[in-house]
N, C-alpha and C. Protein backbone atom coordinates (compact mmCIF):
# COMPACT_ATOMS: atom_id res chain seq x y z
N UNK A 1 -56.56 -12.05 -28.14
CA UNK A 1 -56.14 -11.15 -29.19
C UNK A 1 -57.42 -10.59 -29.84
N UNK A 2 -57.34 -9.03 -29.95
CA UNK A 2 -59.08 -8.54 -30.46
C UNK A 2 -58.64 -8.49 -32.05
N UNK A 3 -59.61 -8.24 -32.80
CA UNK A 3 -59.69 -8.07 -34.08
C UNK A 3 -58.68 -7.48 -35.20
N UNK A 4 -58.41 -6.29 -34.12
CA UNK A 4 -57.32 -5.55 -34.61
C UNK A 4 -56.02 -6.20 -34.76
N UNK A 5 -55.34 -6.66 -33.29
CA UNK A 5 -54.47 -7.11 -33.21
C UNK A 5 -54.51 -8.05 -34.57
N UNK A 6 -54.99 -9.04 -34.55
CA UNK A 6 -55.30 -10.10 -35.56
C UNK A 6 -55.33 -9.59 -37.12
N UNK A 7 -55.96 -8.59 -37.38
CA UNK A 7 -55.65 -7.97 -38.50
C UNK A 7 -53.85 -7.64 -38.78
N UNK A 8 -53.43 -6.84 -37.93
CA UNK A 8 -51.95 -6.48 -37.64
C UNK A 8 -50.74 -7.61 -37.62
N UNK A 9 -51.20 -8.75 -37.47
CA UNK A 9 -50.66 -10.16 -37.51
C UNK A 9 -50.67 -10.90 -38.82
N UNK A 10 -51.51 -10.38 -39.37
CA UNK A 10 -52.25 -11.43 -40.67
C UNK A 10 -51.50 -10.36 -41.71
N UNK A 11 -51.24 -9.12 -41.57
CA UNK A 11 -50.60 -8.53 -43.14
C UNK A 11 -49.36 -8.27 -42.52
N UNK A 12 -48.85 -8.32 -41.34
CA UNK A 12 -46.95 -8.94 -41.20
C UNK A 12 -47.06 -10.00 -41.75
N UNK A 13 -47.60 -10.85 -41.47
CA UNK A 13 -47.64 -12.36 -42.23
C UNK A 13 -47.55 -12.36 -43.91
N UNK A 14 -48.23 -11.65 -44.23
CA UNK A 14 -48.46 -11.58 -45.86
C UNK A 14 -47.52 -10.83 -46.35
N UNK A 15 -47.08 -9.53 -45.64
CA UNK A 15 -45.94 -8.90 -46.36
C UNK A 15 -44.51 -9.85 -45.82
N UNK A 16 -44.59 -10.22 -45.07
CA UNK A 16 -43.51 -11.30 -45.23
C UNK A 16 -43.11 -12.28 -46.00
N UNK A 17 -44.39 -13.14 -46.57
CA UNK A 17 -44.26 -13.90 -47.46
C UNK A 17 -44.40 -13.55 -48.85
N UNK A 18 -44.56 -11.95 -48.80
CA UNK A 18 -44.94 -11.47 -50.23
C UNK A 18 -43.31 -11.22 -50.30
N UNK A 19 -42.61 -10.67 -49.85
CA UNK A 19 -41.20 -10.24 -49.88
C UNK A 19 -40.32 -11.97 -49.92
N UNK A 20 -40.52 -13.07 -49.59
CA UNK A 20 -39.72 -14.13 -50.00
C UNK A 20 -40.12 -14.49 -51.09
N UNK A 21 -41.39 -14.22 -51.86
CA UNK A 21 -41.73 -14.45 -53.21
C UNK A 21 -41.20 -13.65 -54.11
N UNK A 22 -41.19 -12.11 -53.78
CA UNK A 22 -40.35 -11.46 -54.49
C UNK A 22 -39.08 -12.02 -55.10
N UNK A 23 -37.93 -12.34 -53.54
CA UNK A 23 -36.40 -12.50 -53.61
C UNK A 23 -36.23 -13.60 -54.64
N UNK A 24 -37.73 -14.60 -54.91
CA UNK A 24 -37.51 -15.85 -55.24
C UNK A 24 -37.52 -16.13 -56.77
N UNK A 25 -38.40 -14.69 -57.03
CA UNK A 25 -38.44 -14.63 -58.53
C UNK A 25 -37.56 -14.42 -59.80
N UNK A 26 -37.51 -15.39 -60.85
CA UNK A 26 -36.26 -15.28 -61.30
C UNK A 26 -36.19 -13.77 -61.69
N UNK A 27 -34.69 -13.04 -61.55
CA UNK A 27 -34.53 -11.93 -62.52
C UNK A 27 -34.83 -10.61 -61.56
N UNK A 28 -34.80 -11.01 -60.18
CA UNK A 28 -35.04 -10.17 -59.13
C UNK A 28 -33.95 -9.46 -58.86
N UNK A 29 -33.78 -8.46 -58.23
CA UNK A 29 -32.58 -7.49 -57.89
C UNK A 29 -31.75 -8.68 -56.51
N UNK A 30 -32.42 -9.35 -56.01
CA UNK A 30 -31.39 -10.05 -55.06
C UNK A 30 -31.97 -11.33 -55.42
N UNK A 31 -31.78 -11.66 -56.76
CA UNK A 31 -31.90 -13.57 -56.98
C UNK A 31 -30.38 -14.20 -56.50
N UNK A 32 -30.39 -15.01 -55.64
CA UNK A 32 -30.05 -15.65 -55.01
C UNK A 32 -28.63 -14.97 -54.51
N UNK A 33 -29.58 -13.69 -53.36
CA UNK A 33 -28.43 -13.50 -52.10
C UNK A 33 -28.49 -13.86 -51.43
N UNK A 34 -29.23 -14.82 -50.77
CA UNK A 34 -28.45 -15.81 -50.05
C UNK A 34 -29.91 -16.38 -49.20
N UNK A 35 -30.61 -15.22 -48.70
CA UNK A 35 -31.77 -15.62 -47.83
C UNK A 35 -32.49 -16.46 -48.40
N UNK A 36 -32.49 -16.97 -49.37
CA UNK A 36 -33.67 -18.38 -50.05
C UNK A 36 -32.73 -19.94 -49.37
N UNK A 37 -31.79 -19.34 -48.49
CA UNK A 37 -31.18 -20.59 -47.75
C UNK A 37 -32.25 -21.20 -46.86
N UNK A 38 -32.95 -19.81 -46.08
CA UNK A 38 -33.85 -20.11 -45.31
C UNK A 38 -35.03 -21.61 -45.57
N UNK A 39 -34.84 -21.89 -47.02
CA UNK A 39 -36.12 -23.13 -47.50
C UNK A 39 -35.05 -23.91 -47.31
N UNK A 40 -33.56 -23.83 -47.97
CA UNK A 40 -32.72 -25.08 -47.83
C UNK A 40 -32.67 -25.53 -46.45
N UNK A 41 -32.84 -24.81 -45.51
CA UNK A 41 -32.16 -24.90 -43.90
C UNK A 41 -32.89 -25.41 -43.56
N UNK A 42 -35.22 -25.63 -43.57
CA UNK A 42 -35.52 -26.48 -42.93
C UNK A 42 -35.38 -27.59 -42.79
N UNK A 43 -35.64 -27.91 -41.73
CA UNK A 43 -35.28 -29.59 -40.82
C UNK A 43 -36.29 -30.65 -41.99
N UNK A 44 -35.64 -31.83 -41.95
CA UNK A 44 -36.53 -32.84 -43.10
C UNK A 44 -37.02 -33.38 -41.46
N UNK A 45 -36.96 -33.45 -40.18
CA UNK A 45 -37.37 -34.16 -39.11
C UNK A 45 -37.37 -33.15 -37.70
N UNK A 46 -38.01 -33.11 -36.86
CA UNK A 46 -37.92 -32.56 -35.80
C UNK A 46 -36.62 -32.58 -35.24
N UNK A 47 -36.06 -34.04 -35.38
CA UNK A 47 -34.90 -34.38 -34.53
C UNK A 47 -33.86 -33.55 -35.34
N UNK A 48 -33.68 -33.06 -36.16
CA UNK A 48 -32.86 -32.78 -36.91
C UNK A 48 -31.96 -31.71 -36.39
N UNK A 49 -30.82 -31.82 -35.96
CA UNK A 49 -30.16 -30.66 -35.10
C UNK A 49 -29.73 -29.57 -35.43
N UNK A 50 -28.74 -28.82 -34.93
CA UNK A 50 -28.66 -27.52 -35.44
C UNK A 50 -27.49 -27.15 -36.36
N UNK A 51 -26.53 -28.24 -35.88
CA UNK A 51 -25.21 -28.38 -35.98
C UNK A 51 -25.90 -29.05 -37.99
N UNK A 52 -26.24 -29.73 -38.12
CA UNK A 52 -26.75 -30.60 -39.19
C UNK A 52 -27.40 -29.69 -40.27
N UNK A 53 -28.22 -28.83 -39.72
CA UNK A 53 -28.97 -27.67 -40.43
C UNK A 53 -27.57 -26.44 -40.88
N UNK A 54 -26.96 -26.26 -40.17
CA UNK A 54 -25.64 -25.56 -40.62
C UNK A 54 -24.57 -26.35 -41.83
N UNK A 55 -24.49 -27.31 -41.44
CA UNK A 55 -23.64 -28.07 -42.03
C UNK A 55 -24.40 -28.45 -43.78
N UNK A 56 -25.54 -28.35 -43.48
CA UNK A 56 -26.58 -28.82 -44.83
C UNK A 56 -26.47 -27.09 -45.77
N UNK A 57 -26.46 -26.01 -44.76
CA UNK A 57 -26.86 -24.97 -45.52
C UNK A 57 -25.47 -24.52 -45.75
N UNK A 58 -24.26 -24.94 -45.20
CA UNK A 58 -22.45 -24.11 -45.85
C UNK A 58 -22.48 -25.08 -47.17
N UNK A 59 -22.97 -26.62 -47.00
CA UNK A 59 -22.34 -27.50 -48.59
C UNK A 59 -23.30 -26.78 -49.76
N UNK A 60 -24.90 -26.33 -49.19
CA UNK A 60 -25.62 -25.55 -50.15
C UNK A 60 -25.14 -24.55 -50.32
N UNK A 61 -24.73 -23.49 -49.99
CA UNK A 61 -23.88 -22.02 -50.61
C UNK A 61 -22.34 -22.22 -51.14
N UNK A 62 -21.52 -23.31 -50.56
CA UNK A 62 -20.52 -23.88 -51.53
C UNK A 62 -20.69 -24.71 -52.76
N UNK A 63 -21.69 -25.37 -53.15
CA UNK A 63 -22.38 -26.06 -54.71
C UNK A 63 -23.21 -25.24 -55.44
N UNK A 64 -23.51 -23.90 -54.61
CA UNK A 64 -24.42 -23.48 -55.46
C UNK A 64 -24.18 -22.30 -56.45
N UNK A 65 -24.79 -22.70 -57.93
CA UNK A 65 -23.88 -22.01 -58.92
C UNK A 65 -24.47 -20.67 -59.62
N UNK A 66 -25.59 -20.32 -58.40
CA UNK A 66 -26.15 -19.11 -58.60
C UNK A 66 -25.45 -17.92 -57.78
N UNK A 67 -25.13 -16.97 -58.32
CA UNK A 67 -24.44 -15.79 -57.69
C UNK A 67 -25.38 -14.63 -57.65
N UNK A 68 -24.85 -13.58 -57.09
CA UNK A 68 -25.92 -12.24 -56.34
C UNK A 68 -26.26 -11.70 -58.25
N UNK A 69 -27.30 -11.50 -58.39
CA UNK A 69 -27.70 -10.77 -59.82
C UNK A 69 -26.92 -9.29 -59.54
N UNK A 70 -27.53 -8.78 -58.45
CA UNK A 70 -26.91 -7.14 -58.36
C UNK A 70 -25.58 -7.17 -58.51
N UNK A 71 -24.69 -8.41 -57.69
CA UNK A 71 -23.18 -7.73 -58.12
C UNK A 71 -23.02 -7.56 -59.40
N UNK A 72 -23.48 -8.72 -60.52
CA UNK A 72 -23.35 -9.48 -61.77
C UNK A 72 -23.48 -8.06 -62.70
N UNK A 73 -24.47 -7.20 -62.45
CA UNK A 73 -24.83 -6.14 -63.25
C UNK A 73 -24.45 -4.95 -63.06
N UNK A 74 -23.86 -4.97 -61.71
CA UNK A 74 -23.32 -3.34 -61.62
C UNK A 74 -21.66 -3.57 -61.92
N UNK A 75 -21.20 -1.90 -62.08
CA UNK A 75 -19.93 -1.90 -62.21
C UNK A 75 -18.88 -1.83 -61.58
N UNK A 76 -17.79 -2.03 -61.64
CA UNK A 76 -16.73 -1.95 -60.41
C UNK A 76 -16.62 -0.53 -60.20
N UNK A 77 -16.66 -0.10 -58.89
CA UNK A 77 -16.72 1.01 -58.67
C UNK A 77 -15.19 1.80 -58.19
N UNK A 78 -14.80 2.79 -58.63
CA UNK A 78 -13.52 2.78 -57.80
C UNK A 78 -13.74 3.75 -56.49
N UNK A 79 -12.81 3.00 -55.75
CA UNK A 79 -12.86 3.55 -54.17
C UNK A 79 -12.53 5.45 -54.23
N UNK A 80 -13.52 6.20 -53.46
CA UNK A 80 -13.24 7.58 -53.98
C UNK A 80 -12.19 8.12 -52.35
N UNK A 81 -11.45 9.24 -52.94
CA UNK A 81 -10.70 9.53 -51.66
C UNK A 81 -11.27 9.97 -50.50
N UNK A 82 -10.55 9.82 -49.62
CA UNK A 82 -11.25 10.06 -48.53
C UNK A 82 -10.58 11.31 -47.87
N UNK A 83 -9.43 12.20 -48.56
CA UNK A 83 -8.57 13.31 -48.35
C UNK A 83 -8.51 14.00 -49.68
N UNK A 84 -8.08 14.91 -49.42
CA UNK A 84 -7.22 15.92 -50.78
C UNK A 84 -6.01 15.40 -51.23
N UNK A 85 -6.14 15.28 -52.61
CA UNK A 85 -4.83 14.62 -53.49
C UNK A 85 -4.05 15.63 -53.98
N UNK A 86 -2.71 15.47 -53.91
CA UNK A 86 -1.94 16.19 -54.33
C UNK A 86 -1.62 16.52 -56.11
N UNK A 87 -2.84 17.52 -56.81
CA UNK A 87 -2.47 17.12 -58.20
C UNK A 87 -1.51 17.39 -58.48
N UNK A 88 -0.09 17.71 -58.35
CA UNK A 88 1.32 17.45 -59.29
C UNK A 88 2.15 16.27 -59.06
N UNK A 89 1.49 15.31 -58.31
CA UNK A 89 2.23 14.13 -57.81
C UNK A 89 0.90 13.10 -58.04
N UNK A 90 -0.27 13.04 -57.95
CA UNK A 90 -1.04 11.96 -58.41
C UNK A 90 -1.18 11.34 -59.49
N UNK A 91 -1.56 9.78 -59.73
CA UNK A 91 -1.60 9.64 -60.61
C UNK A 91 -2.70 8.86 -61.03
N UNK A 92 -3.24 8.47 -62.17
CA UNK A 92 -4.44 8.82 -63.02
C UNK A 92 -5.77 8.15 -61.90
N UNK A 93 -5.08 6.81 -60.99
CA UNK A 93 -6.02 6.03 -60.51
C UNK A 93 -6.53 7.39 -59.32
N UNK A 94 -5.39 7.70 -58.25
CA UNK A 94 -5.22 8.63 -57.54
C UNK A 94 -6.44 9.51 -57.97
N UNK A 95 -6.19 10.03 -59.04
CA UNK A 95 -7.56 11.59 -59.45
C UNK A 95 -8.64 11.09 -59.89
N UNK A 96 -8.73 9.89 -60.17
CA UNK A 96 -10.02 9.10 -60.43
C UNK A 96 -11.15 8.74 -59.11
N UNK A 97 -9.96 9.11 -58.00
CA UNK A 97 -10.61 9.03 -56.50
C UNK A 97 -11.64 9.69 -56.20
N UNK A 98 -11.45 11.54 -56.82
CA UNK A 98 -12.27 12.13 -56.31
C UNK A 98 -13.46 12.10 -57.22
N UNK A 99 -14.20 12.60 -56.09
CA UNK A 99 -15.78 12.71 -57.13
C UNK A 99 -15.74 13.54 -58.32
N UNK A 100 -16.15 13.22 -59.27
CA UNK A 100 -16.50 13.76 -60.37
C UNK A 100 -15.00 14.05 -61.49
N UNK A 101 -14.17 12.81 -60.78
CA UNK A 101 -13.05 12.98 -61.90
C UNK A 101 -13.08 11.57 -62.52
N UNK A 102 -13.47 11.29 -64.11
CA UNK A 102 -13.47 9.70 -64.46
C UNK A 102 -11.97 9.40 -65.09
N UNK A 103 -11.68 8.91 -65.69
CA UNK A 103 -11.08 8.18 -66.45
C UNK A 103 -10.59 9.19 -67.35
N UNK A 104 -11.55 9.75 -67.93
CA UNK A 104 -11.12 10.55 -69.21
C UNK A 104 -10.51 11.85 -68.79
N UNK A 105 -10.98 12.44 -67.47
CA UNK A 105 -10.90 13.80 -67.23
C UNK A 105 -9.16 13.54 -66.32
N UNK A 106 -9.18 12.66 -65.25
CA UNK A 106 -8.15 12.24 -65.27
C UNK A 106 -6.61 12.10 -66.02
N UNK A 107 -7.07 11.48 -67.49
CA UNK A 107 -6.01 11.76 -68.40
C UNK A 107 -5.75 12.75 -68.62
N UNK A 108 -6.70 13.67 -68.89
CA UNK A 108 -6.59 14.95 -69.92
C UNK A 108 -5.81 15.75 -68.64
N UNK A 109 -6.32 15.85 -67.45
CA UNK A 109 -4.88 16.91 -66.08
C UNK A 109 -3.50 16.34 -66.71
N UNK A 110 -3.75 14.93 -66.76
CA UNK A 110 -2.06 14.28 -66.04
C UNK A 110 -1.73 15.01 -68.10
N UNK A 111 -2.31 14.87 -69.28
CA UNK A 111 -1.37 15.33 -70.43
C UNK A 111 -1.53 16.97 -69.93
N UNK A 112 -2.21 17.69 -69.75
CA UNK A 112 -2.19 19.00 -69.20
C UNK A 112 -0.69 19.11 -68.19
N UNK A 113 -0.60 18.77 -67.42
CA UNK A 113 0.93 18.74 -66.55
C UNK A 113 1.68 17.94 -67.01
N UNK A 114 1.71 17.14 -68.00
CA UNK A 114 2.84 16.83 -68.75
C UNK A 114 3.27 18.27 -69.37
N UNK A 115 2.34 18.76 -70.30
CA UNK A 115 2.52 20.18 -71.11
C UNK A 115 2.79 21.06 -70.46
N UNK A 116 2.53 21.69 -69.47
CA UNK A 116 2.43 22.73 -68.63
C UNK A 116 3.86 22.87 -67.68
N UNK A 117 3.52 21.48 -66.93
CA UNK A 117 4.78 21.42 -65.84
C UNK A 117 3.83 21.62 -64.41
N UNK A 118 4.45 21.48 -63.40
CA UNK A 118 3.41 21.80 -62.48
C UNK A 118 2.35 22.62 -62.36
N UNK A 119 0.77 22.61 -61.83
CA UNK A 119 -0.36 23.06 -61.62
C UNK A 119 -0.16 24.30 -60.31
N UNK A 120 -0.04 25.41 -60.56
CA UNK A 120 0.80 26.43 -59.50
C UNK A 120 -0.71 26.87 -58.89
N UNK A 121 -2.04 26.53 -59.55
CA UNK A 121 -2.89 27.31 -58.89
C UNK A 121 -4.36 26.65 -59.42
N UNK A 122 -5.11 27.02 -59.08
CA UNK A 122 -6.55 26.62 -59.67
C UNK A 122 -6.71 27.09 -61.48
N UNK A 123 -6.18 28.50 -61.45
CA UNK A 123 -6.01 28.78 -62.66
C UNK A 123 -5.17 27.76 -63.61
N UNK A 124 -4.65 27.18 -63.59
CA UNK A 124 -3.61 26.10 -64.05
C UNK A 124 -4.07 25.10 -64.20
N UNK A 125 -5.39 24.86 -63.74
CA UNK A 125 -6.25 23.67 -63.92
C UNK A 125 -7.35 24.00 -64.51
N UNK A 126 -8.03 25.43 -64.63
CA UNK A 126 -8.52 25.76 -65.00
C UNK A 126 -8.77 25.38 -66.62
N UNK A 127 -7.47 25.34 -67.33
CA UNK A 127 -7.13 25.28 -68.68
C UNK A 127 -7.33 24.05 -69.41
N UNK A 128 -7.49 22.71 -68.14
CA UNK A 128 -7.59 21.78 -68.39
C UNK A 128 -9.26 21.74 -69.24
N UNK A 129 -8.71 20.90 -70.49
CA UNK A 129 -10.56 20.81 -71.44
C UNK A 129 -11.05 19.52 -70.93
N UNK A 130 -12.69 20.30 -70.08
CA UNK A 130 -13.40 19.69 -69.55
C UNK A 130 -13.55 20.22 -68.11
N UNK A 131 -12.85 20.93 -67.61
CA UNK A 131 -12.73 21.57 -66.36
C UNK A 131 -13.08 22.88 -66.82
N UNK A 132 -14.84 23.70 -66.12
CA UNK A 132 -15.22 24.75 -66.33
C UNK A 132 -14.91 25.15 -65.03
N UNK A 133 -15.87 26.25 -64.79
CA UNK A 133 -15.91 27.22 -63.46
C UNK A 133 -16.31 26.21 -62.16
N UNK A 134 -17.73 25.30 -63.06
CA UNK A 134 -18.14 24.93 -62.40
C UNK A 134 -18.10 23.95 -61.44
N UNK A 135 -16.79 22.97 -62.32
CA UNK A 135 -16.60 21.71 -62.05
C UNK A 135 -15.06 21.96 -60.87
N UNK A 136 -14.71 23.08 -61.43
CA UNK A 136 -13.59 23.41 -60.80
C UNK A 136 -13.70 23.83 -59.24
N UNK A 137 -14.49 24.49 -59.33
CA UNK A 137 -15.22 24.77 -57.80
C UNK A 137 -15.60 23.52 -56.81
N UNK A 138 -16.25 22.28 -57.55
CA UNK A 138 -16.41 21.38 -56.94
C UNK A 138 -14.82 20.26 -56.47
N UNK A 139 -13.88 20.71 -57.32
CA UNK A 139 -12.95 19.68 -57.47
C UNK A 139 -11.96 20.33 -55.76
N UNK A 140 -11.90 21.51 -55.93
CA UNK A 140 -11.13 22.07 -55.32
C UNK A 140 -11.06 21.94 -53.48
N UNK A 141 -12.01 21.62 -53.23
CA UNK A 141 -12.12 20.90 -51.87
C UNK A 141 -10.89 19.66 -52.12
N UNK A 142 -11.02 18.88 -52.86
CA UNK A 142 -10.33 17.83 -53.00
C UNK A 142 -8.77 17.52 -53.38
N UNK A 143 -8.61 18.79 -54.05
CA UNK A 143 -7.04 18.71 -54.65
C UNK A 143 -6.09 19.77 -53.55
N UNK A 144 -4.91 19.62 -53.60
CA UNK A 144 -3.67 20.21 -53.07
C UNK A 144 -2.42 21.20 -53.94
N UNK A 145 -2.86 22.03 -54.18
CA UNK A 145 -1.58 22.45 -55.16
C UNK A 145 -0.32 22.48 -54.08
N UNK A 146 0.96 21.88 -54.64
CA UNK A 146 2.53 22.61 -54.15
C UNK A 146 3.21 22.95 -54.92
């Protein structure tokens, strides 16, 4: 192996172990997802089998009372549609699907077609407060008038 090579070996080596020091640090974006099993899993003996090393590392991720930090801090996300929703028949979770409709904007269509009665056109949604030119343009890929 010439110099180079050896150089090329020695900082995989270091950025490898710089990245398990990272994961390891408290307060890290992945404190304890799971890869710090890798220290629980070594063998205390050569002889130590494989079946044994498995069995040592499922009772360690079933006792252990540390969970993923990232899930812990982010929010539940809701699942967005994957089609066009029918706005005179959806309902609030339904329009919350598409992009850029939350919670609030959601309500305000479904009391808008309470008041109104069915949505006959883009213009009809148009009226909805909070729905400009702009937002409307984006929504409209996504919705179905009938």
């Amino acid at each position: 192996m010439n110099a180079a090579e050896r150089r090329a070996v020695v900082v995989a080596v270091l950025l490898l172990v710089l990245g398990w020091g990272a994961r390891a640090l408290p307060g890290s974006v992945c404190d304890g997802c799971g890869d710090l099993t890798l220290v629980q899993a070594t063998p205390s003996s050569p002889a130590e089998s494989i079946a044994e090393l498995s069995s040592r590392q499922s009772t360690w991720d079933s006792t252990s009372k540390a969970s993923p930090v990232h899930k812990s801090r982010t929010k539940a996300k809701t699942q967005k549609s994957s089609g066009p929703v029918h706005v005179n028949r959806a309902s609030a979770k339904e329009l919350e699907g598409i992009k850029g409709v939350g919670p609030v904007l959601a309500k305000k269509i479904l009391t808008e077609r309470e008041r109104i009665g069915k949505f006959s056109g883009p213009a009809d949604l148009d009226r909805v407060p909070g729905i400009g030119k702009k937002k409307l343009d984006n929504l409209l890929p996504f919705l179905i008038f009938d």
